[in-house]
Each structure stands twice: as C-alpha cells, then as structure tokens.
N, C-alpha and C. Protein backbone atom coordinates (compact mmCIF):
# COMPACT_ATOMS: atom_id res chain seq x y z
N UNK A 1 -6.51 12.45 -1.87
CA UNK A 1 -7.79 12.06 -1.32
C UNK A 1 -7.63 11.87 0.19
N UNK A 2 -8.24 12.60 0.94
CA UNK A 2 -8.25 12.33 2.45
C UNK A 2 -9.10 11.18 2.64
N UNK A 3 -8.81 10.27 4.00
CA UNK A 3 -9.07 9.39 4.44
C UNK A 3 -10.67 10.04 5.52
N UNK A 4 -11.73 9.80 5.17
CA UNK A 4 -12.99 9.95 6.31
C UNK A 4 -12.50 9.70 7.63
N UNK A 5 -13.16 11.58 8.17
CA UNK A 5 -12.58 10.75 9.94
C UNK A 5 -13.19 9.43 10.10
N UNK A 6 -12.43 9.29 11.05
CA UNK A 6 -12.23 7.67 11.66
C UNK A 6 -12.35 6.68 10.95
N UNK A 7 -11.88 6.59 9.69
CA UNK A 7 -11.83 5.61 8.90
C UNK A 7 -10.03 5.72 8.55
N UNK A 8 -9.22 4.78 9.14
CA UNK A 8 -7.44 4.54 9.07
C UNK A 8 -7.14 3.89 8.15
N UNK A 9 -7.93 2.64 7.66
CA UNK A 9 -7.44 1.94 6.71
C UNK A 9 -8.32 1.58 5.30
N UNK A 10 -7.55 1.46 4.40
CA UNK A 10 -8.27 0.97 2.95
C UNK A 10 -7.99 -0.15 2.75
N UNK A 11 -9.33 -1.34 1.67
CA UNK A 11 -8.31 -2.10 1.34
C UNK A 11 -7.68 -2.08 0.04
N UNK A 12 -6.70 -2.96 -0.02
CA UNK A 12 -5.54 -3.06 -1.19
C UNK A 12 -5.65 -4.18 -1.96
N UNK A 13 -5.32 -4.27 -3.42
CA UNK A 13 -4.84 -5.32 -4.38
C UNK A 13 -3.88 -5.66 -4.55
N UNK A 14 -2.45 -6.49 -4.12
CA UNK A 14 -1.43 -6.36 -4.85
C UNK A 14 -1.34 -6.74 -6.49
N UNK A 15 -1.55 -5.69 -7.37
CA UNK A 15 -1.76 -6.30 -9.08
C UNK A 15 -0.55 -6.52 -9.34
N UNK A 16 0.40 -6.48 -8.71
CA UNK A 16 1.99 -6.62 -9.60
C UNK A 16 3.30 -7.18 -8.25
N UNK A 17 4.19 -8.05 -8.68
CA UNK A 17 5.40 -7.96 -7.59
C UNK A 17 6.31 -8.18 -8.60
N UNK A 18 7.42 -6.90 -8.20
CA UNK A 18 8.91 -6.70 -8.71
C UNK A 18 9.89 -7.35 -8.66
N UNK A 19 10.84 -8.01 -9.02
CA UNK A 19 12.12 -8.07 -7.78
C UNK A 19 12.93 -7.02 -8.45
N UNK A 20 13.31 -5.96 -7.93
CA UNK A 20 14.65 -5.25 -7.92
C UNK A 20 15.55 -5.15 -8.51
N UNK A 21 16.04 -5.74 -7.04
CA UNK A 21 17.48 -6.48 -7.00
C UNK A 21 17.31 -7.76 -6.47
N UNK A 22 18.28 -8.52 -5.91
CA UNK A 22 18.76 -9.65 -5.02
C UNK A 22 17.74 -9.43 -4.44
N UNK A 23 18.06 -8.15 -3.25
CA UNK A 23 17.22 -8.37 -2.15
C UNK A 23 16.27 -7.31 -1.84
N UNK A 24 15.32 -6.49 -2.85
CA UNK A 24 14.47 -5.51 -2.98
C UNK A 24 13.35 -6.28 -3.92
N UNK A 25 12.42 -6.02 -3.47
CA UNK A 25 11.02 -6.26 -4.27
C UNK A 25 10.17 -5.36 -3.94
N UNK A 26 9.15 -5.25 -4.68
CA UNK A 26 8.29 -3.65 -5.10
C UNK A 26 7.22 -4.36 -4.97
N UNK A 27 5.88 -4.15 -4.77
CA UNK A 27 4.69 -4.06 -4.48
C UNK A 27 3.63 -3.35 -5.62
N UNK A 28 3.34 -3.78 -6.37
CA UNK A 28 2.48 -2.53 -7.15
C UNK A 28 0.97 -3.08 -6.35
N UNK A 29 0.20 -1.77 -5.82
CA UNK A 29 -0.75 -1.88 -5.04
C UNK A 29 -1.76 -1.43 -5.97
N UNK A 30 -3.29 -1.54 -5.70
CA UNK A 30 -4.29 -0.94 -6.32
C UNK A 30 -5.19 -0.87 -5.53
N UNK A 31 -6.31 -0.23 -5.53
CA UNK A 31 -7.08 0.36 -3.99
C UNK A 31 -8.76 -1.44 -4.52
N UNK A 32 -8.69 -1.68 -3.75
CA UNK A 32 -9.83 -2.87 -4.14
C UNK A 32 -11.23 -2.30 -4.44
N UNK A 33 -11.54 -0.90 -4.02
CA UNK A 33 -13.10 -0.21 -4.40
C UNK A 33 -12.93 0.09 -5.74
N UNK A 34 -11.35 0.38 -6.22
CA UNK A 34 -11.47 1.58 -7.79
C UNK A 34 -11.12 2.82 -7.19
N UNK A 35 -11.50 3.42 -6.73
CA UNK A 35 -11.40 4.37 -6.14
C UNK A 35 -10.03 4.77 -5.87
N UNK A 36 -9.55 6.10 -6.68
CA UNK A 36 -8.35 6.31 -6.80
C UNK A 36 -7.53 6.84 -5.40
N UNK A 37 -6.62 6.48 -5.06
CA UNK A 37 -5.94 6.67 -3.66
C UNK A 37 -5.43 8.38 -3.26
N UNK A 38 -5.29 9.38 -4.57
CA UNK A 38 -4.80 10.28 -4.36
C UNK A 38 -3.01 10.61 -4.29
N UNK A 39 -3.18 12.05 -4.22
CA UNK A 39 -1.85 11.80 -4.08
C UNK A 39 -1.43 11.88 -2.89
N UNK A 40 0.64 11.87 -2.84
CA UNK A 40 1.19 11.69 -1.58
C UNK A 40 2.67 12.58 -1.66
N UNK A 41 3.19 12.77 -0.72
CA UNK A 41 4.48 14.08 -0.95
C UNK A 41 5.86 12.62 -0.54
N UNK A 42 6.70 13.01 -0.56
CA UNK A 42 8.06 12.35 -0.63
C UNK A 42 8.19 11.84 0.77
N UNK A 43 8.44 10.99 1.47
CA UNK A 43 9.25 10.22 2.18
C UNK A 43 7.68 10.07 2.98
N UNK A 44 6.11 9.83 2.36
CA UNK A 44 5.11 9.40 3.17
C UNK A 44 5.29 7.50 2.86
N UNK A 45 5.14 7.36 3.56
CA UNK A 45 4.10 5.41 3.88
C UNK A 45 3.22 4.90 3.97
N UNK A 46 3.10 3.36 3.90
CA UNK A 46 2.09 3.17 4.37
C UNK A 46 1.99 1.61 5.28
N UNK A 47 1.05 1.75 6.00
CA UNK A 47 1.56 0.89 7.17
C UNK A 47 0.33 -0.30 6.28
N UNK A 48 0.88 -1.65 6.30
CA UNK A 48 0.25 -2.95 5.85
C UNK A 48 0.03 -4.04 7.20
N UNK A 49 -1.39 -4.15 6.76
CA UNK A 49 -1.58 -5.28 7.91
C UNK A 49 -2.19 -6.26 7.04
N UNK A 50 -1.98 -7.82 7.64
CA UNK A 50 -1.67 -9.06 6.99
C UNK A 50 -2.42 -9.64 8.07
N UNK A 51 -3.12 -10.65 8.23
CA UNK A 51 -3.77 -11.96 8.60
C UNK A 51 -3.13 -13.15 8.44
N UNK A 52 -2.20 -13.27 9.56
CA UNK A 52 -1.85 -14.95 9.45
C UNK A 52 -2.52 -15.79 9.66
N UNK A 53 -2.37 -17.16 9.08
CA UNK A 53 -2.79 -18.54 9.01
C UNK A 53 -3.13 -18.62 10.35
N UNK A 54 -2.31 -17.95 11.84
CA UNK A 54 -2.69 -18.77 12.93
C UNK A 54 -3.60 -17.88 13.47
N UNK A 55 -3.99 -16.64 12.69
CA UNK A 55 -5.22 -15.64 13.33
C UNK A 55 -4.28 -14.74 13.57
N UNK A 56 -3.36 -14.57 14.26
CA UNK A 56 -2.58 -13.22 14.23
C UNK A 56 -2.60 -12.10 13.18
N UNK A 57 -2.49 -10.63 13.31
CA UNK A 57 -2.13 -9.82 12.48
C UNK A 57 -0.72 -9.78 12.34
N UNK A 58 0.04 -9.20 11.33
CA UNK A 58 1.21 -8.73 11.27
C UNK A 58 1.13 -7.28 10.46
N UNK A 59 1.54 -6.53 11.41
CA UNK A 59 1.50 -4.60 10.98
C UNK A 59 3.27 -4.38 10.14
N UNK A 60 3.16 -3.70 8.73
CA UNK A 60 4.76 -3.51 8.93
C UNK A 60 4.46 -2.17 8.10
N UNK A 61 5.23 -1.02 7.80
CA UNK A 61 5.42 -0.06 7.12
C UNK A 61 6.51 0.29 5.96
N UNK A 62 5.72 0.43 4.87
CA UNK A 62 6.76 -0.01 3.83
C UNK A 62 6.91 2.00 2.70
N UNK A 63 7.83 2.19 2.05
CA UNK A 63 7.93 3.76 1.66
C UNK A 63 7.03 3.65 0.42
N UNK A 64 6.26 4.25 0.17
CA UNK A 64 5.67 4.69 -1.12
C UNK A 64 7.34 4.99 -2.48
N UNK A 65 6.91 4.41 -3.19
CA UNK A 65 8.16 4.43 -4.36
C UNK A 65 7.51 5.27 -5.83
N UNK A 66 6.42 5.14 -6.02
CA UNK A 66 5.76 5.69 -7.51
C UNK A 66 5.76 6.77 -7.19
N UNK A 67 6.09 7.96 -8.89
CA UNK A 67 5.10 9.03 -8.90
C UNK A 67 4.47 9.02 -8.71
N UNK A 68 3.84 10.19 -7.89
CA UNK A 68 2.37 10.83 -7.53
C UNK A 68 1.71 11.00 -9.10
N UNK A 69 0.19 10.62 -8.25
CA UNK A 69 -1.07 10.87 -9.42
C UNK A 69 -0.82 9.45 -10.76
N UNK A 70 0.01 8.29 -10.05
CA UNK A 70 -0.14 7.11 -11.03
C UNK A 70 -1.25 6.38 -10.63
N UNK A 71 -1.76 5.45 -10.75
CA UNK A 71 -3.19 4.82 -10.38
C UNK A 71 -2.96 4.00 -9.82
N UNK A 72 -1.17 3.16 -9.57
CA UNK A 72 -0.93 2.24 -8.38
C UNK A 72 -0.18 2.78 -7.80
C-alpha cells in the first residue's frame, strides 16, 4: 500500500511486546484505522515518533522483522 503524496506518517497500535532475548524485544504493531499496511521487501523500516511527558518528540528507526502480507 503506498503512502498518499504528502502524507509520511500513519498511526500505530502496539497490540503485542516480545522479549527475545535478554536484550531484544519485538513490537507487534497494528495500523489504528484497520487499514491494512501492505507489504514491504527485506532490510525496509520504519521510523517511530513518540511524545514525551515534557512535550518533546523522540524519532528512532527500528527494522521491520515479520513476513510480508501478515496483518501486524
């Protein structure tokens, strides 16, 4: 699913958190409209932005890990 020009970001659900290992934890994401995200090819990302408590954003980029065409 392509992203509408000028539209960069979606928002997200986190429905699930992993731990790994020790020091790996997983993210299971879900798109907050329903609206299925599409697919994606090997070594794409996606960049997360966060709202801190003091008003700041925090931007970080994390690797896509699921098969393509799963629904998270």
């Amino acid at each position: 699913m392509r992203v509408p020009e000028g539209q960069v970001r979606r928002s997200m659900r986190i429905a699930e958190r992993r731990e790994e290992t020790a020091d790996t934890v997983s993210f299971v994401l879900r798109p907050a409209d329903g609206i299925p995200t599409g697919s994606f090819r090997p070594g794409q990302y996606v960049s997360v932005r966060v709202a801190l408590p003091d008003g700041a954003r925090q931007i970080r980029q994390y690797s896509l890990s699921a098969a393509p065409g799963r629904p998270q």
